[in-house]
N, C-alpha and C. Protein backbone atom coordinates (compact mmCIF):
# COMPACT_ATOMS: atom_id res chain seq x y z
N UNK A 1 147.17 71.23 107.20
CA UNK A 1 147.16 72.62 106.82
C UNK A 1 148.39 73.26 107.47
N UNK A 2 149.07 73.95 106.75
CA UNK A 2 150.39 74.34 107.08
C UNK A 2 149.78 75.84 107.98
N UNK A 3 150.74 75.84 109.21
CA UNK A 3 150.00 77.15 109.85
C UNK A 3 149.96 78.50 109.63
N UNK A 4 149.74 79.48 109.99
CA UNK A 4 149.94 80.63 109.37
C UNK A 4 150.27 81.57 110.36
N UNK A 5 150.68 82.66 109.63
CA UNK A 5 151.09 83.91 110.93
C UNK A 5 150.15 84.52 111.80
N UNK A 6 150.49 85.60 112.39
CA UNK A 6 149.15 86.39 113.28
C UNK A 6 148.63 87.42 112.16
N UNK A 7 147.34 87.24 112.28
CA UNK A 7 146.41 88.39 111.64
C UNK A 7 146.09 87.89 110.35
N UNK A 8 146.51 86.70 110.17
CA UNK A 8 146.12 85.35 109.26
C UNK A 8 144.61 84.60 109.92
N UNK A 9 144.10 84.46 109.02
CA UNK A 9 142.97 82.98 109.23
C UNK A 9 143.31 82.12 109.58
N UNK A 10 143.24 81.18 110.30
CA UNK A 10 143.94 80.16 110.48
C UNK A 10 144.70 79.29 112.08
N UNK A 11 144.93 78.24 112.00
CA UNK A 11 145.91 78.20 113.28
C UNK A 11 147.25 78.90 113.02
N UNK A 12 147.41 79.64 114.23
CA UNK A 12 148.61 80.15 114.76
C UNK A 12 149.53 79.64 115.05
N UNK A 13 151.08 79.79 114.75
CA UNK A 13 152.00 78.74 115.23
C UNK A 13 152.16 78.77 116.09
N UNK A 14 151.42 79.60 117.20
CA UNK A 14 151.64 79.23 118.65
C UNK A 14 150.43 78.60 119.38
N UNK A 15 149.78 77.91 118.09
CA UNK A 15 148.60 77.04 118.38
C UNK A 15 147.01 77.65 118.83
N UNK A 16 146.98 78.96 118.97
CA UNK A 16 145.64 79.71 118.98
C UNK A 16 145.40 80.09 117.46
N UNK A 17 143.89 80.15 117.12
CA UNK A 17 143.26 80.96 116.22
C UNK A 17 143.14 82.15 116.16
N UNK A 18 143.56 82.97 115.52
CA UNK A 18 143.26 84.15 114.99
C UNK A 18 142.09 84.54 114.34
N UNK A 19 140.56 85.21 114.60
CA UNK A 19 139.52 84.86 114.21
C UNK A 19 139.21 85.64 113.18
N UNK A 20 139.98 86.94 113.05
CA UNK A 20 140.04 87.95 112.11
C UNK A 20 140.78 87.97 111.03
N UNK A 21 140.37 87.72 109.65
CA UNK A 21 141.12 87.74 108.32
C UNK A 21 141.63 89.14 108.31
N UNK A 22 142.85 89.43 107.55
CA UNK A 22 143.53 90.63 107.38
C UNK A 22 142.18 91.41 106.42
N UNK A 23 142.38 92.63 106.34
CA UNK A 23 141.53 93.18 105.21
C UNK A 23 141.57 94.96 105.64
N UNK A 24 141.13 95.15 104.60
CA UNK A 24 141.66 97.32 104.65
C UNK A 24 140.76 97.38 105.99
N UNK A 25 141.71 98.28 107.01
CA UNK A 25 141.14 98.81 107.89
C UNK A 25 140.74 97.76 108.91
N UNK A 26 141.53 96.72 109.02
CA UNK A 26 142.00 95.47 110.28
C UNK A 26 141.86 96.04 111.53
N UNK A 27 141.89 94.98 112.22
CA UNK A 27 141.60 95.41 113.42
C UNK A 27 143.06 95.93 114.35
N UNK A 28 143.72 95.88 113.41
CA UNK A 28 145.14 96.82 114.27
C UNK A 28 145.16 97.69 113.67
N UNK A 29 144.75 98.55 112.98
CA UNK A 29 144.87 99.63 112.05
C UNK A 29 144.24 100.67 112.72
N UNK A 30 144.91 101.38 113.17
CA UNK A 30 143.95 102.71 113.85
C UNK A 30 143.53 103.58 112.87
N UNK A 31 142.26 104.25 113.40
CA UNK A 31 141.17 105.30 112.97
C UNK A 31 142.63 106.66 112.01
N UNK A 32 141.76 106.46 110.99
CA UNK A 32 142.72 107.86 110.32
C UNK A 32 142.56 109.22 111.52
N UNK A 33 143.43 109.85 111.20
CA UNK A 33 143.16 111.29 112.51
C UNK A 33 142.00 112.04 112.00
N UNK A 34 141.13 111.92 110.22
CA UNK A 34 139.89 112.39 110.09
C UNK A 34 138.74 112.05 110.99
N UNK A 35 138.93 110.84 111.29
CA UNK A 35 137.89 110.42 112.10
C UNK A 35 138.34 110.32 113.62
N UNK A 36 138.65 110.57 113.91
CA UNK A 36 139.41 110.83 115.26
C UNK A 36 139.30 112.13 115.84
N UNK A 37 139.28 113.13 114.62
CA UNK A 37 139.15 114.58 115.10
C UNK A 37 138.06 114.85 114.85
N UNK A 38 137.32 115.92 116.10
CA UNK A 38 136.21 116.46 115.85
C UNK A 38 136.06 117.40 114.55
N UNK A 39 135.21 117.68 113.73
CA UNK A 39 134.82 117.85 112.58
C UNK A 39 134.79 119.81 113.25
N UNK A 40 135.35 120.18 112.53
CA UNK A 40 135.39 122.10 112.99
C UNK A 40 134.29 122.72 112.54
N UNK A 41 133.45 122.94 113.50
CA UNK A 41 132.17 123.71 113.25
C UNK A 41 130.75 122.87 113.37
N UNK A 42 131.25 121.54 113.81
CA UNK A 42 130.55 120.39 114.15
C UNK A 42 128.95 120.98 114.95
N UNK A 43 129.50 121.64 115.78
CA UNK A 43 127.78 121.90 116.40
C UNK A 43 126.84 123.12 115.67
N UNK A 44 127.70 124.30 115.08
CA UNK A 44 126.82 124.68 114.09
C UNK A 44 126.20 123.83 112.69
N UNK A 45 126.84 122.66 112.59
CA UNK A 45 125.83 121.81 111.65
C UNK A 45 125.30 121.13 112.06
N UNK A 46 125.26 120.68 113.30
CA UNK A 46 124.42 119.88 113.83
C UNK A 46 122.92 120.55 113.88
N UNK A 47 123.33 121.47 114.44
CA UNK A 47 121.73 122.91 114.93
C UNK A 47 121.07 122.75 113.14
N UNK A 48 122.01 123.31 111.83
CA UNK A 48 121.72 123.11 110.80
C UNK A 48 120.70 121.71 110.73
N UNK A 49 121.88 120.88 110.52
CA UNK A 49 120.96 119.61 110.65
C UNK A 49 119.45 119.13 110.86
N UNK A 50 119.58 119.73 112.25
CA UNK A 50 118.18 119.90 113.00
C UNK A 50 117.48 120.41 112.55
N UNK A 51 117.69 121.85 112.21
CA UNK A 51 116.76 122.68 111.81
C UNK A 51 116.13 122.17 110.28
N UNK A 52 116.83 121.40 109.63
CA UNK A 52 116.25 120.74 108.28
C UNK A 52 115.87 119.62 108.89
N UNK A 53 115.77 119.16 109.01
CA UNK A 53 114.93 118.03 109.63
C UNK A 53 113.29 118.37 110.33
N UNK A 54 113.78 118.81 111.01
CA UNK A 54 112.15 119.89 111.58
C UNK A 54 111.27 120.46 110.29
N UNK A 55 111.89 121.14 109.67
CA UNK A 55 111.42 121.28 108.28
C UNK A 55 110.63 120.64 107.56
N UNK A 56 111.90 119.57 107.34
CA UNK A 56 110.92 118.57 106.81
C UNK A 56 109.78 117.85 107.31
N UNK A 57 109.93 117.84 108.76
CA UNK A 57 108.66 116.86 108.94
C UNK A 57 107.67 117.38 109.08
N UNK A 58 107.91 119.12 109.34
CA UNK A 58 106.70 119.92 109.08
C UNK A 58 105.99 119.77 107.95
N UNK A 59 106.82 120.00 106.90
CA UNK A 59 106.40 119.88 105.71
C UNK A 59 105.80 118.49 105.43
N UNK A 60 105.89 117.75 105.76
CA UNK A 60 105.56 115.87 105.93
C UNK A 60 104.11 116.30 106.50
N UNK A 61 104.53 116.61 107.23
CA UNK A 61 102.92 116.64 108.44
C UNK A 61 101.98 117.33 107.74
N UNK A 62 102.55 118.57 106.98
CA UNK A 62 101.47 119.50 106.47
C UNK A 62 100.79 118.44 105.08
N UNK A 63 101.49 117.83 104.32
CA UNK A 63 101.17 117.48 103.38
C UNK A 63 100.41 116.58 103.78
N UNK A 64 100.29 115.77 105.00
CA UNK A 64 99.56 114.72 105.30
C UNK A 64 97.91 115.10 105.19
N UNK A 65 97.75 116.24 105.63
CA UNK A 65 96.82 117.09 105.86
C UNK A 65 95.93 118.69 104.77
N UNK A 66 97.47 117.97 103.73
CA UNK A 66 97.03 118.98 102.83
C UNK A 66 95.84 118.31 102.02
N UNK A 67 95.13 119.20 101.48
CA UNK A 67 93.82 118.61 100.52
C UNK A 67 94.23 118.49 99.00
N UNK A 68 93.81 117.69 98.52
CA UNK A 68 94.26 117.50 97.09
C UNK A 68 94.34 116.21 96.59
N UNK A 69 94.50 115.49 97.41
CA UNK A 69 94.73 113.74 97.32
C UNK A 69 93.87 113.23 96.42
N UNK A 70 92.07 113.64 96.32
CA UNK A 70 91.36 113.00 95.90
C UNK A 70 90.36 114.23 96.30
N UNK A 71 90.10 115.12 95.22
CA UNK A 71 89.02 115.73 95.46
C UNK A 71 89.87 117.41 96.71
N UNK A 72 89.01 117.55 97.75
CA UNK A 72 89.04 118.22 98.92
C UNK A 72 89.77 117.75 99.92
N UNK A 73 89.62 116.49 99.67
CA UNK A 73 90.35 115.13 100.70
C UNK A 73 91.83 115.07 100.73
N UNK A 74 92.68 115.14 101.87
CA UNK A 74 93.73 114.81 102.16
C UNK A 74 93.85 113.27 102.40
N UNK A 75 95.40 113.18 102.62
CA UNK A 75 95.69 111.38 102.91
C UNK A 75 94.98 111.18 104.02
N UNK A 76 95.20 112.53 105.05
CA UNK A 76 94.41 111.76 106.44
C UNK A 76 92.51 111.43 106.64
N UNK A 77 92.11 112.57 105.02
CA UNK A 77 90.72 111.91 105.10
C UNK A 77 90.53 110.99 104.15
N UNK A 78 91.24 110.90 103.89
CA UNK A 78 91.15 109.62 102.72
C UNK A 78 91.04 107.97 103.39
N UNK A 79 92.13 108.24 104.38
CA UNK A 79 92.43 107.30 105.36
C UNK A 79 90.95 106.56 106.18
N UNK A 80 90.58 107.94 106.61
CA UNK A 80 89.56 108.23 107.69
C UNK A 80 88.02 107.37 107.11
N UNK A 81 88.03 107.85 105.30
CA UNK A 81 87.37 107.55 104.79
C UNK A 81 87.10 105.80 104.99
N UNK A 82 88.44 105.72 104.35
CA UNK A 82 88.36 104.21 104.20
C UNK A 82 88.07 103.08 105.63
N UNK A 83 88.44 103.58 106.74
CA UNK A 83 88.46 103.30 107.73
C UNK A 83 86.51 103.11 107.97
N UNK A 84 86.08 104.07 107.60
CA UNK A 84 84.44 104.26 107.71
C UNK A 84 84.07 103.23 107.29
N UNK A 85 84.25 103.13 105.92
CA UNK A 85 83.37 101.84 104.76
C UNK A 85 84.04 100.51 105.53
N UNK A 86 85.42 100.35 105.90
CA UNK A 86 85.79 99.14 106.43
C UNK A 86 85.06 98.83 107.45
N UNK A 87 84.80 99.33 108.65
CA UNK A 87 83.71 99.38 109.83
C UNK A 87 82.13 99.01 109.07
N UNK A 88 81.77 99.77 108.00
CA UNK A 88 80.81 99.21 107.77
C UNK A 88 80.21 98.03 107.25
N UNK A 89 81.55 97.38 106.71
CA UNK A 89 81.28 96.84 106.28
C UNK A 89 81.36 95.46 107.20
N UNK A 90 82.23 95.72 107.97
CA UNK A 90 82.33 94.85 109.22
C UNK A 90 80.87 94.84 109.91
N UNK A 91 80.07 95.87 109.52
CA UNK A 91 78.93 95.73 110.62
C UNK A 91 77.69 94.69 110.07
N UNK A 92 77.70 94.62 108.56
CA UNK A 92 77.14 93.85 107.49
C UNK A 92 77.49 92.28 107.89
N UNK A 93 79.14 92.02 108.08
CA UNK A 93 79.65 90.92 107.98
C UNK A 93 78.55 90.47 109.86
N UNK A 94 78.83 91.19 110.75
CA UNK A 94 78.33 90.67 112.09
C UNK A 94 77.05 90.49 111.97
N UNK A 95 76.33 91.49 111.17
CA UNK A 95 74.67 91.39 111.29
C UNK A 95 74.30 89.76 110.50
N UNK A 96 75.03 89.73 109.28
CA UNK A 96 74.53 88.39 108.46
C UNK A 96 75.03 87.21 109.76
N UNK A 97 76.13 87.37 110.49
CA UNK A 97 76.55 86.06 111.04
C UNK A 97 75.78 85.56 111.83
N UNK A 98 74.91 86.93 113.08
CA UNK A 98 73.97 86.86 113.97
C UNK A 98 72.71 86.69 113.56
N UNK A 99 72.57 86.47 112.17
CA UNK A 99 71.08 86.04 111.48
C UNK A 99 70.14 87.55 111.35
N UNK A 100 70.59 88.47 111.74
CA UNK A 100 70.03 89.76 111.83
C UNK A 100 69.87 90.74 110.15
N UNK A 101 70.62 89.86 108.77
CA UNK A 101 71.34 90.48 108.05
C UNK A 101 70.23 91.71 107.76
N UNK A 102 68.37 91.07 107.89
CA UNK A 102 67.75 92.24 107.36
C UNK A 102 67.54 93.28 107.97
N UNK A 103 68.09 93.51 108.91
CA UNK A 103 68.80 94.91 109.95
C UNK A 103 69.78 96.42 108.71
N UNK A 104 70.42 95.81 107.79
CA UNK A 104 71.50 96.32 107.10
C UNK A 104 70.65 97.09 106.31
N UNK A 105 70.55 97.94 106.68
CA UNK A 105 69.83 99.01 105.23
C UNK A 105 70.37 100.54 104.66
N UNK A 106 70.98 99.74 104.90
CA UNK A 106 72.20 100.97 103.94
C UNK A 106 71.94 101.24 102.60
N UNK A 107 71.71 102.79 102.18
CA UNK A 107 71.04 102.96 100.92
C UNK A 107 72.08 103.55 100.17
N UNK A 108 72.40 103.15 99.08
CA UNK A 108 74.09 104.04 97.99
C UNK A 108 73.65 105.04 97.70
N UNK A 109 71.57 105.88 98.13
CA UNK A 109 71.85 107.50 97.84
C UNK A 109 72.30 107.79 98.83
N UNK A 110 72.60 107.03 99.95
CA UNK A 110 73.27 108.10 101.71
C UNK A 110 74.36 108.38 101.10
N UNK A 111 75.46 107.97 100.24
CA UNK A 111 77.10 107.68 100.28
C UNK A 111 77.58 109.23 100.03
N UNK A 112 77.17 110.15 99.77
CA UNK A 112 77.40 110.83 99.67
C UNK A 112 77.37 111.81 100.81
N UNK A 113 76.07 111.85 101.27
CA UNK A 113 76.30 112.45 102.65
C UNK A 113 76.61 111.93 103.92
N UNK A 114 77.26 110.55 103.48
CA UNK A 114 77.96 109.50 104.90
C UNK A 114 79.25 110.34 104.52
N UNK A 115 79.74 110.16 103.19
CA UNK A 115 81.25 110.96 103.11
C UNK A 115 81.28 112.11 103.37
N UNK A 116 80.34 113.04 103.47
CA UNK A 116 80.48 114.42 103.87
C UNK A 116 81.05 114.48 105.42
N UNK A 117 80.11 113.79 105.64
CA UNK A 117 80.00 113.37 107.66
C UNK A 117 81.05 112.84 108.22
N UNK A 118 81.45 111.82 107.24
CA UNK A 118 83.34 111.33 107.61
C UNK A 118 84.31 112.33 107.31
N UNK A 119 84.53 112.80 106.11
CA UNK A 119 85.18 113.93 105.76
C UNK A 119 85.23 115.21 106.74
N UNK A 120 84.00 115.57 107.58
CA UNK A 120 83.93 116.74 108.27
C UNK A 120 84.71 116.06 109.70
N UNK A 121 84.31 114.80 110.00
CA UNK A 121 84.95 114.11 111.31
C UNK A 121 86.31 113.88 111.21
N UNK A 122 86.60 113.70 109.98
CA UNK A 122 88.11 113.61 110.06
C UNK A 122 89.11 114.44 110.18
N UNK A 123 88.64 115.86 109.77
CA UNK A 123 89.22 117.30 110.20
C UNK A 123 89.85 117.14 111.78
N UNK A 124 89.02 116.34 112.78
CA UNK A 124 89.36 116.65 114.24
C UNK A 124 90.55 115.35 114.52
N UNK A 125 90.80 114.52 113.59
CA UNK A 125 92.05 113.74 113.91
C UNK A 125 93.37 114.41 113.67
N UNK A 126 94.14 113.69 113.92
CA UNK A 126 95.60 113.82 113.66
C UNK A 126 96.02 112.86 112.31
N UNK A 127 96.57 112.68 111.64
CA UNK A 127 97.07 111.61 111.14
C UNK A 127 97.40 110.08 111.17
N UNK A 128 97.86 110.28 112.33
CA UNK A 128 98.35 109.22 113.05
C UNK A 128 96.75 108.32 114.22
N UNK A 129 96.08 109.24 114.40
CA UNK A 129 94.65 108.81 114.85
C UNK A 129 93.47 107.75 113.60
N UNK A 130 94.19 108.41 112.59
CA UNK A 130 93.52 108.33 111.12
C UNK A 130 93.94 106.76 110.87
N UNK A 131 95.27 106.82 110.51
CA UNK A 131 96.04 105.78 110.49
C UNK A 131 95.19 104.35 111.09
N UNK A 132 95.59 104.96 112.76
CA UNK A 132 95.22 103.66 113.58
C UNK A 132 93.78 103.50 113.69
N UNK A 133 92.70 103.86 113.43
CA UNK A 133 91.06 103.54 112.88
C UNK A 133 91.16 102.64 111.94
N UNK A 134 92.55 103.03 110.85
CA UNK A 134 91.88 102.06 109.62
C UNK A 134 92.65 101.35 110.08
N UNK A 135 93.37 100.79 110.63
CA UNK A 135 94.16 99.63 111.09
C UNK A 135 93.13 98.84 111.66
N UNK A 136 92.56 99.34 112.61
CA UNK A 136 91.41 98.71 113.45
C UNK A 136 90.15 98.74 112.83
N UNK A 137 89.74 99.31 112.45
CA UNK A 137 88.60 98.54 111.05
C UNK A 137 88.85 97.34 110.19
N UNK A 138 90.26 97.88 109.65
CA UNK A 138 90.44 96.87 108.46
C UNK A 138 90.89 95.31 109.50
N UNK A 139 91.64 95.07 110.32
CA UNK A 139 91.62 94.05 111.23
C UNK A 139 90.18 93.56 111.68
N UNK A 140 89.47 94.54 111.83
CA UNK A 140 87.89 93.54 112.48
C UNK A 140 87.48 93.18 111.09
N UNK A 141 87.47 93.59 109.75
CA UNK A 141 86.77 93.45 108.60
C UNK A 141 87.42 92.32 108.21
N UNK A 142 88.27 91.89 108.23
CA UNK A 142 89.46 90.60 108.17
C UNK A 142 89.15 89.93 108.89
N UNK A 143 89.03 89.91 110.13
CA UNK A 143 88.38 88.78 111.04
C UNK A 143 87.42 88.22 110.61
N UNK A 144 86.22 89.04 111.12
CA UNK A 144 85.02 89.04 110.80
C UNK A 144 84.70 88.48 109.29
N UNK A 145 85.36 88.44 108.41
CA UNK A 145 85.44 87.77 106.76
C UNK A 145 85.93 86.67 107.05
N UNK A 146 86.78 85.82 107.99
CA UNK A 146 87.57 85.00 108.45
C UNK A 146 86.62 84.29 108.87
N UNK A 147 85.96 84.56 109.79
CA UNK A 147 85.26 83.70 110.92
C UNK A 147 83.87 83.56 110.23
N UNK A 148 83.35 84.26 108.59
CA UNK A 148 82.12 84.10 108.34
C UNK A 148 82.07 82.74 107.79
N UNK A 149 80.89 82.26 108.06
CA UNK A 149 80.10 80.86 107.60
C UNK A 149 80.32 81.07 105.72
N UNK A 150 80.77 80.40 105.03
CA UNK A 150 81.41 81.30 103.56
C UNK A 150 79.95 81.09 102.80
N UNK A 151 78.63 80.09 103.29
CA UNK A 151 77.37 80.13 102.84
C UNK A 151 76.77 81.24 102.91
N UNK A 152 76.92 82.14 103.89
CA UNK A 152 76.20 83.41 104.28
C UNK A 152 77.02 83.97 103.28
N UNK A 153 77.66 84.31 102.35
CA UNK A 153 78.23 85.23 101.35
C UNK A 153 77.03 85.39 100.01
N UNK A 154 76.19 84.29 100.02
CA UNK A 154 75.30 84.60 99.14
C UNK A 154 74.02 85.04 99.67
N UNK A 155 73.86 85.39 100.99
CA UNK A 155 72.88 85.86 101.85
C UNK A 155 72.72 87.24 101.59
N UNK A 156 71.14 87.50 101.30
CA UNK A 156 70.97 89.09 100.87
C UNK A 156 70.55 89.69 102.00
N UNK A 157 70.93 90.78 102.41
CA UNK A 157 71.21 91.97 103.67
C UNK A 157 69.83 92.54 103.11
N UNK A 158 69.33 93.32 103.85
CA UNK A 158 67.93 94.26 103.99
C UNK A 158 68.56 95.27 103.00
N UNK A 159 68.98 95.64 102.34
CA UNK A 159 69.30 96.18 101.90
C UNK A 159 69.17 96.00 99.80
N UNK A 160 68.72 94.67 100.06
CA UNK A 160 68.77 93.90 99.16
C UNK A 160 69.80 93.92 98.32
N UNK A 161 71.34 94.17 98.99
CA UNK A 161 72.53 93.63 98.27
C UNK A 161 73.28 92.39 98.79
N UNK A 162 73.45 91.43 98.40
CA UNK A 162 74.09 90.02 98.93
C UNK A 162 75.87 90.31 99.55
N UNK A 163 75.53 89.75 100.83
CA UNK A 163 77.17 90.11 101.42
C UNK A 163 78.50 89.93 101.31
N UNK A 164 78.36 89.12 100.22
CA UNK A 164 79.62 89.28 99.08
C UNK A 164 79.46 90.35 98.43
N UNK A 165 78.62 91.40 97.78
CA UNK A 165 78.40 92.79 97.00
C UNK A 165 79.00 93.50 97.92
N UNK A 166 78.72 93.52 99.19
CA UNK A 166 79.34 94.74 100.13
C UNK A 166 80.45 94.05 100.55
N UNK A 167 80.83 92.76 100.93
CA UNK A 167 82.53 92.95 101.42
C UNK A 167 82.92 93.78 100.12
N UNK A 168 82.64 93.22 98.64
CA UNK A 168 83.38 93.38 97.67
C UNK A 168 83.63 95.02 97.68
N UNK A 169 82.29 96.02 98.12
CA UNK A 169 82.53 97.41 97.27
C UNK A 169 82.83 98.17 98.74
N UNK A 170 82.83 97.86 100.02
CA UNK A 170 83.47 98.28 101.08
C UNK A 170 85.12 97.73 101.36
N UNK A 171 85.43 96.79 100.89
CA UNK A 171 86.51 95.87 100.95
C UNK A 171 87.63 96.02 99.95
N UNK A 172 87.76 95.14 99.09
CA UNK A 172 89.00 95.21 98.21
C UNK A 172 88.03 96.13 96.89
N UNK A 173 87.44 96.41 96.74
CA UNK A 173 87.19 97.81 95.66
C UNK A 173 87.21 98.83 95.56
N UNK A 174 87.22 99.28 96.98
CA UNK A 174 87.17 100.38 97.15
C UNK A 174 88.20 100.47 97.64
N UNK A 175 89.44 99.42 98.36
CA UNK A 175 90.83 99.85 98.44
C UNK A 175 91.32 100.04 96.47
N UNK A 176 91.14 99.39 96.02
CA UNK A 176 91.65 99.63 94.94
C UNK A 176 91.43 101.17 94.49
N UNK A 177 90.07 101.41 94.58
CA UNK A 177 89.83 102.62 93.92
C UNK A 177 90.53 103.71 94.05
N UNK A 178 90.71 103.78 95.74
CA UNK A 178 91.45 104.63 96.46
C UNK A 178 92.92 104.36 96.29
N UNK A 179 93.01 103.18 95.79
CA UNK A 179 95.17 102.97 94.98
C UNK A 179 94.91 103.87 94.17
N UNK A 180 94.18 103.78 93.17
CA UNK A 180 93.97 104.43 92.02
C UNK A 180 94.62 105.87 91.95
N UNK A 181 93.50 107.00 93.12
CA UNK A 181 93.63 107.79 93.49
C UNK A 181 95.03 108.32 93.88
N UNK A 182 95.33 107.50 94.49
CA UNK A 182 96.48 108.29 95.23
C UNK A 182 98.08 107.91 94.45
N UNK A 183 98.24 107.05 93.37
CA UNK A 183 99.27 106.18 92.25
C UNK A 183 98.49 107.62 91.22
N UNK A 184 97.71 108.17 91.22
CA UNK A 184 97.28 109.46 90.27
C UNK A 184 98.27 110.65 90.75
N UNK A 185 97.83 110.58 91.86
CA UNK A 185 98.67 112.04 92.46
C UNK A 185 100.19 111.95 92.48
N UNK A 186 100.43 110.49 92.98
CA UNK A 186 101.74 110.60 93.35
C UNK A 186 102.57 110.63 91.17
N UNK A 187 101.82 110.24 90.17
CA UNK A 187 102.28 110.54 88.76
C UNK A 187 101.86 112.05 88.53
N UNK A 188 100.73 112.77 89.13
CA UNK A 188 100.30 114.19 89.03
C UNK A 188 99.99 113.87 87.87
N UNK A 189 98.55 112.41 87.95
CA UNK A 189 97.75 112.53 86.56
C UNK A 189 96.37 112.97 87.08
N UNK A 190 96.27 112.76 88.68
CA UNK A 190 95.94 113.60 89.19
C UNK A 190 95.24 114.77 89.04
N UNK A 191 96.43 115.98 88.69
CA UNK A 191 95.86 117.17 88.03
C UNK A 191 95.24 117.08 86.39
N UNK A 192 96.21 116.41 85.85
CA UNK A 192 95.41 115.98 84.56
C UNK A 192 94.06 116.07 84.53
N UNK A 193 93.63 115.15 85.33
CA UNK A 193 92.55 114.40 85.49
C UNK A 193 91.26 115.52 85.55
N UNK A 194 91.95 116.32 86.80
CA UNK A 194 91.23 117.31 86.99
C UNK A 194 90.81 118.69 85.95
N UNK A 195 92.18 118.58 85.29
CA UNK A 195 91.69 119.66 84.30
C UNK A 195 90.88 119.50 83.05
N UNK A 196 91.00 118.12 82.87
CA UNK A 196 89.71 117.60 81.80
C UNK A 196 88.48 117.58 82.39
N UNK A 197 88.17 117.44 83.34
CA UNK A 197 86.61 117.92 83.71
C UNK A 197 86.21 119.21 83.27
């Protein structure tokens, strides 16, 4: 290989490598004086800056908390919600494992006033409280589905629903449902939805 100059690829004819290919804005090429000079009026846009930013995450935060998502329900009770049924359903998965399953008597006329009761509890979180419940529900409900004996899935709970029925309508159905919901709002079929009732 025939050698090449400095600021070339290549060996150097003075026998070192040059590790840097030439290309716009090389490494000998100094900073244009745009970028070199402070920008005039730089800290009144910065404060600007800031001040939209704050804004926004107000506005972020509020919406987290705004109602409308699904009903009365915001994202953070929506969250809160789901976080509930995941726990419960985790409590189904422990009772069948410990042989206890006819302990589970959970009746689908409560569901309505279990969601009232979550819905009113979830008012006292934050978002971010909301968040990390269903993180930690949905992780024990995953375990706990993990570590079950997969025979006990056709095992009927006191309740007389079999514990495959409730992973299924605490578990991936009711995440779906709640996709549903919220892939509504974010198209604003949402309101549609609502005004045909």
């Amino acid at each position: 290989m025939a050698p090449r100059g400095p600021g070339l690829a290549g060996p150097h004819p003075g026998g070192w490598r040059d590790p840097w290919p030439p290309c716009s804005g090389g490494r000998y090429r100094p900073l244009s004086r745009a970028r070199r000079r402070r920008a005039e009026g730089s800290g009144r846009t910065a404060v600007r800056v800031g001040s939209e930013r704050d804004a926004l995450i107000a506005d972020l935060e509020a919406a987290r908390t705004a109602p409308g998502l699904v009903g009365d329900w915001s994202a953070r009770d929506l969250v809160a919600h789901v976080a509930f049924w995941c726990d419960h359903g985790a409590d189904a998965l422990e009772l069948a494992a410990s042989g206890k399953g006819g302990d589970f008597d959970y009746d689908t006329n409560q569901t309505d006033a279990i969601n009232e009761e979550v819905f009113a509890g979830a008012s006292t979180l934050t978002p971010m409280e909301a968040y990390e419940r269903e993180q930690v529900a949905f992780e024990r409900f995953r375990d706990d589905l993990a570590e079950l004996d997969p025979t006990l899935l056709a095992a009927t709970l006191g309740n007389g629903d079999s514990v495959e029925a409730v992973v299924r309508y605490d578990g991936p159905d009711h995440y779906a449902e709640h996709t549903e919901h919220v892939r509504a709002w974010f198209t604003g079929r949402a309101d549609r939805d609502d005004d045909e009732d």
